[in-house]
N, C-alpha and C. Protein backbone atom coordinates (compact mmCIF):
# COMPACT_ATOMS: atom_id res chain seq x y z
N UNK A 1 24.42 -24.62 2.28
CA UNK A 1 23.42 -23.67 1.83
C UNK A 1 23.93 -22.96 0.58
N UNK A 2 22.68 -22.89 -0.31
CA UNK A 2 23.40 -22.25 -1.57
C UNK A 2 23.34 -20.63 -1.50
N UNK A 3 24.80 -20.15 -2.08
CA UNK A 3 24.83 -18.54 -2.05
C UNK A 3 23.55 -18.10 -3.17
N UNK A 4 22.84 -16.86 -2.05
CA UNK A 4 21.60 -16.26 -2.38
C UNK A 4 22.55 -15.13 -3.00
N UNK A 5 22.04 -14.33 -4.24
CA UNK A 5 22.04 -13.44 -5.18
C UNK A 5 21.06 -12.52 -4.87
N UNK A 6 21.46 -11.16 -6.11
CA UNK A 6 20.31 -10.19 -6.06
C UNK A 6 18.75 -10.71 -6.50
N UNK A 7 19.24 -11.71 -7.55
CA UNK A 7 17.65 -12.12 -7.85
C UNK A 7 16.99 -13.07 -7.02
N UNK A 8 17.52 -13.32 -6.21
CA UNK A 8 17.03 -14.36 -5.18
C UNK A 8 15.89 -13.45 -4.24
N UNK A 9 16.70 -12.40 -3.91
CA UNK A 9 16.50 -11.40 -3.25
C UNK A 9 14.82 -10.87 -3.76
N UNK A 10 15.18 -10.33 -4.58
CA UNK A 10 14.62 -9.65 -5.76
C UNK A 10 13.06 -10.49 -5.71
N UNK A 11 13.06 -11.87 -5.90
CA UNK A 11 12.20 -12.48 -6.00
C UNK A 11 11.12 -12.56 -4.53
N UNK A 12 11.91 -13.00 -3.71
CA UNK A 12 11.75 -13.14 -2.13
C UNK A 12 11.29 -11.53 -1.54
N UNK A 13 11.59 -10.35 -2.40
CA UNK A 13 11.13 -9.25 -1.98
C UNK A 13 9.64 -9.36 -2.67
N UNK A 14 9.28 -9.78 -4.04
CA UNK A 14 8.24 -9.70 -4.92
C UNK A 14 7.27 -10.22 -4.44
N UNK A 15 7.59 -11.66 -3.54
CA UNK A 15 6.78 -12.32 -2.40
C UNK A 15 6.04 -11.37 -1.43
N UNK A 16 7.04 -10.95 -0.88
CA UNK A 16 6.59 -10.28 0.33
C UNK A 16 5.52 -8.97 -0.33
N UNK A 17 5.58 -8.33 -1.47
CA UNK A 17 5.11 -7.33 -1.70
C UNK A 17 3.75 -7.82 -2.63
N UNK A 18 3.77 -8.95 -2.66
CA UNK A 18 2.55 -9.39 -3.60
C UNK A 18 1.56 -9.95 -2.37
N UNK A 19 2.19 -10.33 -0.86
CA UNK A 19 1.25 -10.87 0.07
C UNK A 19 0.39 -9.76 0.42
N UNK A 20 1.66 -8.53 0.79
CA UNK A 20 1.37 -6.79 1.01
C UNK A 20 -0.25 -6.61 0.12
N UNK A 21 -0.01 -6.36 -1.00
CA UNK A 21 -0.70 -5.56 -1.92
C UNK A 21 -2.01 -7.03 -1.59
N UNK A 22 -2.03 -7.83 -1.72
CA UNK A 22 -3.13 -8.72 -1.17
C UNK A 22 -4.16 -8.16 -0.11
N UNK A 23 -3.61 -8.25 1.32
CA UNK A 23 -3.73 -7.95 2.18
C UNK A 23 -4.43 -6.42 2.18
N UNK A 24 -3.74 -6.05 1.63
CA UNK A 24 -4.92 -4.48 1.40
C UNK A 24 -5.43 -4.68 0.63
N UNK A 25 -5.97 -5.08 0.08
CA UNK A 25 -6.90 -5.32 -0.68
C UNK A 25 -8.57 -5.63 0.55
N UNK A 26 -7.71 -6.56 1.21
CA UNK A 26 -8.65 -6.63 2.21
C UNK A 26 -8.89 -5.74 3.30
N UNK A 27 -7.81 -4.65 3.49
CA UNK A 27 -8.28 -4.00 4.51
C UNK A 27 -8.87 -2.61 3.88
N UNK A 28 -8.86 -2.49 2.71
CA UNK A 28 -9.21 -1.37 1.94
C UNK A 28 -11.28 -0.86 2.34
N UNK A 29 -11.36 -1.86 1.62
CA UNK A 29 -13.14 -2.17 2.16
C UNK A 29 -13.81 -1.43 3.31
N UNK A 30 -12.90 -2.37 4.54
CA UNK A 30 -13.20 -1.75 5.68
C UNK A 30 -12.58 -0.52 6.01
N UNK A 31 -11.50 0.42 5.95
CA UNK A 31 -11.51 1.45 6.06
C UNK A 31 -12.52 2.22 5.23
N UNK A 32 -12.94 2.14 3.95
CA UNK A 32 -13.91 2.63 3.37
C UNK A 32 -14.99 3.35 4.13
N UNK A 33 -15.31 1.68 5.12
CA UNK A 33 -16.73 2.00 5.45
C UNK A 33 -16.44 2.44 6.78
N UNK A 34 -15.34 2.34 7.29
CA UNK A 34 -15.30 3.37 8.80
C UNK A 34 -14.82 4.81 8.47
N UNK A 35 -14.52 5.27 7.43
CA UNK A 35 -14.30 6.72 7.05
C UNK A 35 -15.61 7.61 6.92
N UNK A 36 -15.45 8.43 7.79
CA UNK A 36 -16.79 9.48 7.71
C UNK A 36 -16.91 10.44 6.97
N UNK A 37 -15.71 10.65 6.52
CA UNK A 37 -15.39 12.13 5.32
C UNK A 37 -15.74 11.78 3.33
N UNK A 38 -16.14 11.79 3.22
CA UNK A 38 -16.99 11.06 1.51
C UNK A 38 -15.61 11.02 0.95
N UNK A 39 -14.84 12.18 1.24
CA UNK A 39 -13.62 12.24 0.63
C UNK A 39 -12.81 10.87 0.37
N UNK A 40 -12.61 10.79 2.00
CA UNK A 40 -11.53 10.15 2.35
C UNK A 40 -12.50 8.30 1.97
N UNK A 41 -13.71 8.30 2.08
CA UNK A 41 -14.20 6.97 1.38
C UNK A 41 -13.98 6.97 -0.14
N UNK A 42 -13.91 7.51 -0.30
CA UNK A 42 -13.64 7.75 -2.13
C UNK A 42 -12.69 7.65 -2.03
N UNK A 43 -11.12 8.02 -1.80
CA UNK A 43 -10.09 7.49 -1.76
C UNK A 43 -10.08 6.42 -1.83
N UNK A 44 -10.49 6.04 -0.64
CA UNK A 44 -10.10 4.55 -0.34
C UNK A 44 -10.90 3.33 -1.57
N UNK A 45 -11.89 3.65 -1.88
CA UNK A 45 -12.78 3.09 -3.26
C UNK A 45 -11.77 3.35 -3.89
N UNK A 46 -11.28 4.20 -4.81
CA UNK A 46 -10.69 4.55 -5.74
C UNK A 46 -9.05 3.47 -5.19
N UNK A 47 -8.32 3.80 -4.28
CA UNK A 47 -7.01 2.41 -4.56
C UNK A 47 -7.42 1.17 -4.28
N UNK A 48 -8.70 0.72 -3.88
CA UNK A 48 -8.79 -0.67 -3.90
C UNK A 48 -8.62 -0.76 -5.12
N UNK A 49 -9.34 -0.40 -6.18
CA UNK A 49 -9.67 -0.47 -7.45
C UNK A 49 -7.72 0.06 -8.21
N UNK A 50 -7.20 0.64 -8.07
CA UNK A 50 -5.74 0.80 -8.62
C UNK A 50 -5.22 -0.50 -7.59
N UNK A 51 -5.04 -0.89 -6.53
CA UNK A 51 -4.64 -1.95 -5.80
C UNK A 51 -4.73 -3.34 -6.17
N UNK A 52 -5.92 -3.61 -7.42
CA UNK A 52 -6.08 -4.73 -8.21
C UNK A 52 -5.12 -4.60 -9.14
N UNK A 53 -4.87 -3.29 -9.60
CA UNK A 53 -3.83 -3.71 -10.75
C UNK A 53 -3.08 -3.90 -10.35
N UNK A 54 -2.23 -3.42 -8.79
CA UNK A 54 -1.05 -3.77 -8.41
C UNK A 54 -0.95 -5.14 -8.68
N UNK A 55 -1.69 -5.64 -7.97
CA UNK A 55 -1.88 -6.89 -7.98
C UNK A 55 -1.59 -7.73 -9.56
N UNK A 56 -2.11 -7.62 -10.05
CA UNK A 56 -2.19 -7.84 -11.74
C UNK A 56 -0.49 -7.57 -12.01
N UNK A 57 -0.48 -6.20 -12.26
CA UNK A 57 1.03 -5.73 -12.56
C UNK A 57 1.93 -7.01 -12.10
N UNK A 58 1.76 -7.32 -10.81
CA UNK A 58 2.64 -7.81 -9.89
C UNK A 58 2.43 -9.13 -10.72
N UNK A 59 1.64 -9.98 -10.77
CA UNK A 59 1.49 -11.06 -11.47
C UNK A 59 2.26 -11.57 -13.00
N UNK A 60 2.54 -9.95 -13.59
CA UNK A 60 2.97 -9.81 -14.84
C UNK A 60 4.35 -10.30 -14.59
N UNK A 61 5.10 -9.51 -13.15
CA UNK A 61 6.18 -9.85 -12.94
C UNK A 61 6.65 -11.11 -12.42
N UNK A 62 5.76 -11.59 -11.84
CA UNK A 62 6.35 -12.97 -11.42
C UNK A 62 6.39 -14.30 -13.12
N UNK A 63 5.76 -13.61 -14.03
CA UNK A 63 5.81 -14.13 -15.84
C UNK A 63 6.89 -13.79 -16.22
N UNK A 64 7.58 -12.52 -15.86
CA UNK A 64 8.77 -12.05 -17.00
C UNK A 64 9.88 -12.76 -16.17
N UNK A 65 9.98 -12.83 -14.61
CA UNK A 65 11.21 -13.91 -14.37
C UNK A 65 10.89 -15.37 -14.26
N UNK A 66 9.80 -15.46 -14.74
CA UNK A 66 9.78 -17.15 -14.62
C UNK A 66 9.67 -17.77 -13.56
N UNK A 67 8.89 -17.22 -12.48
CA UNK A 67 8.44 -18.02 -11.28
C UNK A 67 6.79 -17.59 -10.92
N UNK A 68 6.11 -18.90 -10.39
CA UNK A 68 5.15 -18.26 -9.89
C UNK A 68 4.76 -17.86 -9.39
N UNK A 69 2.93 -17.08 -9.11
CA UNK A 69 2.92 -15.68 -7.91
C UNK A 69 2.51 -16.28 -7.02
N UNK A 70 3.30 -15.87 -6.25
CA UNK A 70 3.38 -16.56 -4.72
C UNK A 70 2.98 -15.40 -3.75
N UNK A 71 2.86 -15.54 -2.73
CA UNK A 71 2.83 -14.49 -1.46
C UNK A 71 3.88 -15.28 -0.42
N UNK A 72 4.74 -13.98 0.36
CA UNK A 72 5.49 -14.69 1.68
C UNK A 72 4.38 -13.72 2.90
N UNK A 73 4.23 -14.48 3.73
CA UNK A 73 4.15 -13.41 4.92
C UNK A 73 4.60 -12.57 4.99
N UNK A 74 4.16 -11.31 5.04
CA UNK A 74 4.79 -10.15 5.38
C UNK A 74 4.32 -9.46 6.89
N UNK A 75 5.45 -10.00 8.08
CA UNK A 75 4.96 -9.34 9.07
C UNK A 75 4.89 -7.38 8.77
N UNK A 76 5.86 -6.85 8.56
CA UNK A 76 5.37 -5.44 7.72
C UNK A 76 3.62 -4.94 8.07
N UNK A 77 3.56 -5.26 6.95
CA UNK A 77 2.18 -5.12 6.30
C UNK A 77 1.25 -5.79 7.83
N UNK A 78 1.27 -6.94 8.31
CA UNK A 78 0.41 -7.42 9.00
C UNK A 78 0.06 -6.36 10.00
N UNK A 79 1.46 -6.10 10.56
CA UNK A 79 1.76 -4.85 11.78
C UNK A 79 0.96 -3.51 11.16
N UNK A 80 1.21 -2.99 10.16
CA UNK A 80 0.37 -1.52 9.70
C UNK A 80 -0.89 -1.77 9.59
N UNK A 81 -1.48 -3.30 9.48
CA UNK A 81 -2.97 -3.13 9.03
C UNK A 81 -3.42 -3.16 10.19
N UNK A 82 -2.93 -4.07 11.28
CA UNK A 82 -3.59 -4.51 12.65
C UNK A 82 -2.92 -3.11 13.72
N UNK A 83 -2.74 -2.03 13.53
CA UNK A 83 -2.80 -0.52 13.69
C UNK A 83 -3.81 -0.09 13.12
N UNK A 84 -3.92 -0.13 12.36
CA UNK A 84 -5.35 0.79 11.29
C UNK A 84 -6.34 -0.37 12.01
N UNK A 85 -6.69 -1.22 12.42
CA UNK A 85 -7.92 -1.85 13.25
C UNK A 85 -7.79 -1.14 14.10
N UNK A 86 -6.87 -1.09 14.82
CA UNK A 86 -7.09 -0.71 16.18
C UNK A 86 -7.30 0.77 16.74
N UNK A 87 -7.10 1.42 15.14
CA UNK A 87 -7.37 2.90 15.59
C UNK A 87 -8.95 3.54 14.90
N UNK A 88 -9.07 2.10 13.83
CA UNK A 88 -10.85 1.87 13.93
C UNK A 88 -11.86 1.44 15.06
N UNK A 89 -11.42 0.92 15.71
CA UNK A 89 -11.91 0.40 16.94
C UNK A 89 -11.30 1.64 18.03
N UNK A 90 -10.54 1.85 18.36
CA UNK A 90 -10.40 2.92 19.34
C UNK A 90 -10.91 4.21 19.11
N UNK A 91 -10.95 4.79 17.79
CA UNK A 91 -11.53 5.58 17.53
C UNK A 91 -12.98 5.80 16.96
N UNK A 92 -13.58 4.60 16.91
CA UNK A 92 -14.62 4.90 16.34
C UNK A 92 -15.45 5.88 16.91
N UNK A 93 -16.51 6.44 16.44
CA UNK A 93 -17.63 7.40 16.43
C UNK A 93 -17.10 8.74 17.15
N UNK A 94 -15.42 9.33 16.83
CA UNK A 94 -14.90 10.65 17.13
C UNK A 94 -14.50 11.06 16.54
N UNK A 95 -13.98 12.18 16.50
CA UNK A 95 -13.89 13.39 15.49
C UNK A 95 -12.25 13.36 14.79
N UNK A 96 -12.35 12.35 15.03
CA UNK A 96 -10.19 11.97 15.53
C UNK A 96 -10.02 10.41 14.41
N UNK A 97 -11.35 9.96 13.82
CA UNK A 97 -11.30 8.74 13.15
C UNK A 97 -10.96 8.80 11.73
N UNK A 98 -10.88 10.14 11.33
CA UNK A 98 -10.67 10.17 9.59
C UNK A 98 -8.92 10.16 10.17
N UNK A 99 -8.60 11.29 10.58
CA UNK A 99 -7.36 11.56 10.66
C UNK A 99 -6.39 10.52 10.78
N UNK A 100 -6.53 9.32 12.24
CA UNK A 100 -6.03 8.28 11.93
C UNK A 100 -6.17 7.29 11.08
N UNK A 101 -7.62 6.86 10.38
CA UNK A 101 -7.26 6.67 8.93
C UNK A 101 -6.19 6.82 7.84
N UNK A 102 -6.35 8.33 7.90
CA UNK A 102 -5.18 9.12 6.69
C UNK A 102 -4.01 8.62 7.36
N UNK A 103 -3.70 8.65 8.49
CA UNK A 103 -2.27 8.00 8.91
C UNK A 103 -1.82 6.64 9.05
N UNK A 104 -2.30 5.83 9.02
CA UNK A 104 -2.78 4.48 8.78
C UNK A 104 -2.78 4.27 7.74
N UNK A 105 -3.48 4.63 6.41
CA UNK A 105 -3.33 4.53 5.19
C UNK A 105 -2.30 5.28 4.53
N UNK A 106 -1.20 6.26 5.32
CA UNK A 106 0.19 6.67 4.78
C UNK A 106 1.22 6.15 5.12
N UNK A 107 0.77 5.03 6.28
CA UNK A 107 1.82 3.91 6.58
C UNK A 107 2.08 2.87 6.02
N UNK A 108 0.49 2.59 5.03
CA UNK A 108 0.76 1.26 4.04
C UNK A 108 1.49 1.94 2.93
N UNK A 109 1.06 3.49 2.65
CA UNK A 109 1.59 4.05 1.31
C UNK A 109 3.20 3.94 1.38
N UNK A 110 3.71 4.50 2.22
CA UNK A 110 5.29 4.43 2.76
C UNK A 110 5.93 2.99 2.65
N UNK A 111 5.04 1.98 2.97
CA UNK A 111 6.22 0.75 2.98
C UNK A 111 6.14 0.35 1.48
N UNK A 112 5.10 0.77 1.25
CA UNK A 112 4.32 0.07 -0.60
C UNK A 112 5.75 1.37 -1.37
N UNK A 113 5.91 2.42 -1.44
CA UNK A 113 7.13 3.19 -2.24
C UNK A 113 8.08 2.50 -1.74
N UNK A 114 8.81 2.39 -0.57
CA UNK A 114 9.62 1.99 -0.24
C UNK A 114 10.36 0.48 -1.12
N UNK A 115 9.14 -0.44 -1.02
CA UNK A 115 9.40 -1.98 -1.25
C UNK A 115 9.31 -1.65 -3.06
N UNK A 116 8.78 -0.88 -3.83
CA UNK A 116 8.57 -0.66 -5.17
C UNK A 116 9.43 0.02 -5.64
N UNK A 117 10.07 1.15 -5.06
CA UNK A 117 11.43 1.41 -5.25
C UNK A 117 12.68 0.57 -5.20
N UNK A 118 12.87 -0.03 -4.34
CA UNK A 118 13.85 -1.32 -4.05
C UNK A 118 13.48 -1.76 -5.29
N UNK A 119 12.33 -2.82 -5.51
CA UNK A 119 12.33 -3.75 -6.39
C UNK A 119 12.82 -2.90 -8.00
N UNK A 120 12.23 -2.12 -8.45
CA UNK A 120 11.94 -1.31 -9.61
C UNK A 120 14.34 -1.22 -9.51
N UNK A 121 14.93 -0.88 -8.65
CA UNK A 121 16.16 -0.60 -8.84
C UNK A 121 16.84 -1.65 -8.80
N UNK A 122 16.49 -2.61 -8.16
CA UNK A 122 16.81 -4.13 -8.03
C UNK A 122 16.25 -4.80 -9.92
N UNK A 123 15.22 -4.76 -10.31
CA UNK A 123 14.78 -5.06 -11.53
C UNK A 123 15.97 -4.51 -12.65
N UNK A 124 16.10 -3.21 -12.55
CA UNK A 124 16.90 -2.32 -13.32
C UNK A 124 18.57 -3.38 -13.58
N UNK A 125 19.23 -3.23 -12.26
CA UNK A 125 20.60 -3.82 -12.54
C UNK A 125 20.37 -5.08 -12.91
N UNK A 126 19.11 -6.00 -12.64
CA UNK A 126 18.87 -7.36 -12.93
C UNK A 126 18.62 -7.73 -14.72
N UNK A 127 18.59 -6.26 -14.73
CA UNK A 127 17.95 -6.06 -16.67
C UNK A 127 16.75 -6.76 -17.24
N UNK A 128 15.53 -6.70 -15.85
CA UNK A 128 14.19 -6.85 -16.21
C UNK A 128 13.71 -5.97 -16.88
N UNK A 129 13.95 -5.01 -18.05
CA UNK A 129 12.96 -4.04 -18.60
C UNK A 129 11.80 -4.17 -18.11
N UNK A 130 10.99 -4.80 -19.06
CA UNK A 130 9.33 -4.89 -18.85
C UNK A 130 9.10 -4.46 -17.17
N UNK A 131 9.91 -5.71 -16.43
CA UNK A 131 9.27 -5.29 -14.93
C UNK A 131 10.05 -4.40 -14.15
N UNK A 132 10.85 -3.35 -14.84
CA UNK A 132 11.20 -1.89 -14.17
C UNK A 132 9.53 -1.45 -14.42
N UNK A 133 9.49 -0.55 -16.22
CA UNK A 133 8.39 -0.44 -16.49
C UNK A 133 7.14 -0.54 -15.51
N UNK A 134 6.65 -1.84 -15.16
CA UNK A 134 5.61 -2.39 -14.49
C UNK A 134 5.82 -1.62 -12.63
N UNK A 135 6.86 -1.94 -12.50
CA UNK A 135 7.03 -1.45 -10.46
C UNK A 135 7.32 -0.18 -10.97
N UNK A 136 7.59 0.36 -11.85
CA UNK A 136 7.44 1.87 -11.56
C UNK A 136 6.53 2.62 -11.99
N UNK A 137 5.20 1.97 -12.45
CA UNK A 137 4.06 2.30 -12.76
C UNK A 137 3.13 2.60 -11.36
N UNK A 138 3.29 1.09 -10.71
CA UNK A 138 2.73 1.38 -9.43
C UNK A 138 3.56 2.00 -8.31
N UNK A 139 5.12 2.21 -8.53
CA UNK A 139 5.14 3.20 -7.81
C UNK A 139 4.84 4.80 -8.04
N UNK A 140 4.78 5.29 -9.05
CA UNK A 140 4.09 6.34 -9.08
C UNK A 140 2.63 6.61 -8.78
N UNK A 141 1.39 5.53 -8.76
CA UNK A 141 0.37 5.38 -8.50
C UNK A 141 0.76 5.08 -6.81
N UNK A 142 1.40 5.00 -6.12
CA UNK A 142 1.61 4.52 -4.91
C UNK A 142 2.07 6.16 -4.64
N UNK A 143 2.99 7.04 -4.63
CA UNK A 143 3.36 8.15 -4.33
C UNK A 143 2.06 9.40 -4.92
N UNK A 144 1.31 8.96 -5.62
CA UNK A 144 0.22 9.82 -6.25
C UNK A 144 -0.87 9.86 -4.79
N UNK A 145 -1.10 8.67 -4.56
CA UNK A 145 -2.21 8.28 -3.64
C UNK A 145 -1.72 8.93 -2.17
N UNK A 146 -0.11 8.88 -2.40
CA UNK A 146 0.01 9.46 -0.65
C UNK A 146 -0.04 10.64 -0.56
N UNK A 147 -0.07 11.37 -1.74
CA UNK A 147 0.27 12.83 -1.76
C UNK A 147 -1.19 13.05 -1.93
N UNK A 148 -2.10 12.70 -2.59
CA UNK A 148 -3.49 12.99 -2.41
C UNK A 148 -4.21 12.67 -0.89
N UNK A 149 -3.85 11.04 -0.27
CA UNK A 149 -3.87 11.64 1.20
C UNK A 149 -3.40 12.86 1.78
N UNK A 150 -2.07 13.08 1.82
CA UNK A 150 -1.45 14.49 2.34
C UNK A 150 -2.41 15.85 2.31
N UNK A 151 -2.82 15.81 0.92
CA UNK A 151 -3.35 16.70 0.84
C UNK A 151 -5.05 16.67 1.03
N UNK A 152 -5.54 15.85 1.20
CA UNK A 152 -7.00 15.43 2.21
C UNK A 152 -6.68 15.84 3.63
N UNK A 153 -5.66 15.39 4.39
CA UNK A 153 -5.59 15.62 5.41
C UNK A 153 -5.43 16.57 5.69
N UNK A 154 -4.59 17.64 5.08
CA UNK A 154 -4.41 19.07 4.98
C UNK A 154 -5.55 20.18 4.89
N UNK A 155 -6.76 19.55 4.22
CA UNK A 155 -7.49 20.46 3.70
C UNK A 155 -8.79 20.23 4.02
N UNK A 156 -9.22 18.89 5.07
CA UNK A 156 -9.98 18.98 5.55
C UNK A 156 -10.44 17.96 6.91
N UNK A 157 -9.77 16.83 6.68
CA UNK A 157 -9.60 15.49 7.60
C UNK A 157 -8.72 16.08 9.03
N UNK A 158 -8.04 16.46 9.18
CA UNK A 158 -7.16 17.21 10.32
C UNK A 158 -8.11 18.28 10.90
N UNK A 159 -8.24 18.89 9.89
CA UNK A 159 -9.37 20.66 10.53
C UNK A 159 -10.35 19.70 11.00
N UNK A 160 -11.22 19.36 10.77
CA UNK A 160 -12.19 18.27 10.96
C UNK A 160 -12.12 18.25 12.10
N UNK A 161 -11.13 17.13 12.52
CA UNK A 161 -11.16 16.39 13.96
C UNK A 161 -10.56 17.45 14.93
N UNK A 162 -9.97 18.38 14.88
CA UNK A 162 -9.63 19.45 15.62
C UNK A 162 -10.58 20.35 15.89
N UNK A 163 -11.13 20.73 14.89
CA UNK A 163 -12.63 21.49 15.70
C UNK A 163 -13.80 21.20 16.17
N UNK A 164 -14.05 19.76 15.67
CA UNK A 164 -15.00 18.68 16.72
C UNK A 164 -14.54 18.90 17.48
N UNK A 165 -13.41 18.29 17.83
CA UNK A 165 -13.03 18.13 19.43
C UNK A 165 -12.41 19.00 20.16
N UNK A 166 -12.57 20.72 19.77
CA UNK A 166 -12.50 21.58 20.40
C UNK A 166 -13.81 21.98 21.35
């Protein structure tokens, strides 16, 4: 077996995070339309639409190292989305359905900084300029979006489902 490197790595992480950012893409939609708060549907409209560029961005990067865009399975991602079903389906039509939304959609936000940080510092020592640049574009659009959840949930998605269901 041949010795795997950082860029091996590096690449095989870009996989996994390009299947990621796919994948929500598709589950974006449907949280949309099970969110009852206009807010919190507008969110979710609004990063499908930044979630294409990930996508894009991401594409840029698999050009500057010279491989193509691929997706790996990402159990990850599979596991956080098939939670956010199930707390659409368990929760539907209660006062308790935005909230797990917002938490559900701060679990994709968390692994999405997480895996964009890695890569973006992994890029750096690899001396990808361009695609530092690029993963740290969407990670700041990735930490923007969770902190605007945070603060949805704070200010009205939480109160919400707590005084319904008082």
């Amino acid at each position: 077996m041949a010795e795997k490197k950082l860029d091996d790595l590096f690449y095989d992480t870009l996989k996994d995070i390009y299947y990621a950012e796919r994948q929500i893409l598709k589950a974006l939609p449907k949280m949309a339309r099970a969110a009852t708060d206009p807010k919190l549907k507008q969110a979710f409209e609004k990063h499908k639409e930044e979630t294409q560029g990930h996508v894009e961005r991401l594409q840029e990067v698999f050009e500057i190292i010279g491989k193509r865009a691929q997706g790996k399975t990402c159990e990850a991602i599979q596991g956080i989305i098939a939670e956010g079903e199930e707390i659409m389906e368990d929760f539907k039509g209660t006062p308790a359905l935005d909230a797990g939304l917002v938490s559900s959609a701060q679990a994709v936000e968390h692994y999405e900084i997480a895996r964009y940080g890695t890569l973006k510092a992994w890029a750096e020592k690899l001396g990808h300029t361009k695609a530092v640049s690029l993963l740290d574009a969407t990670l700041k659009e990735e930490a923007k979006t969770d902190d605007a959840l945070t603060a949805l949930a704070k200010t009205s998605v939480n109160a919400a489902a707590e005084k319904k269901a008082a």
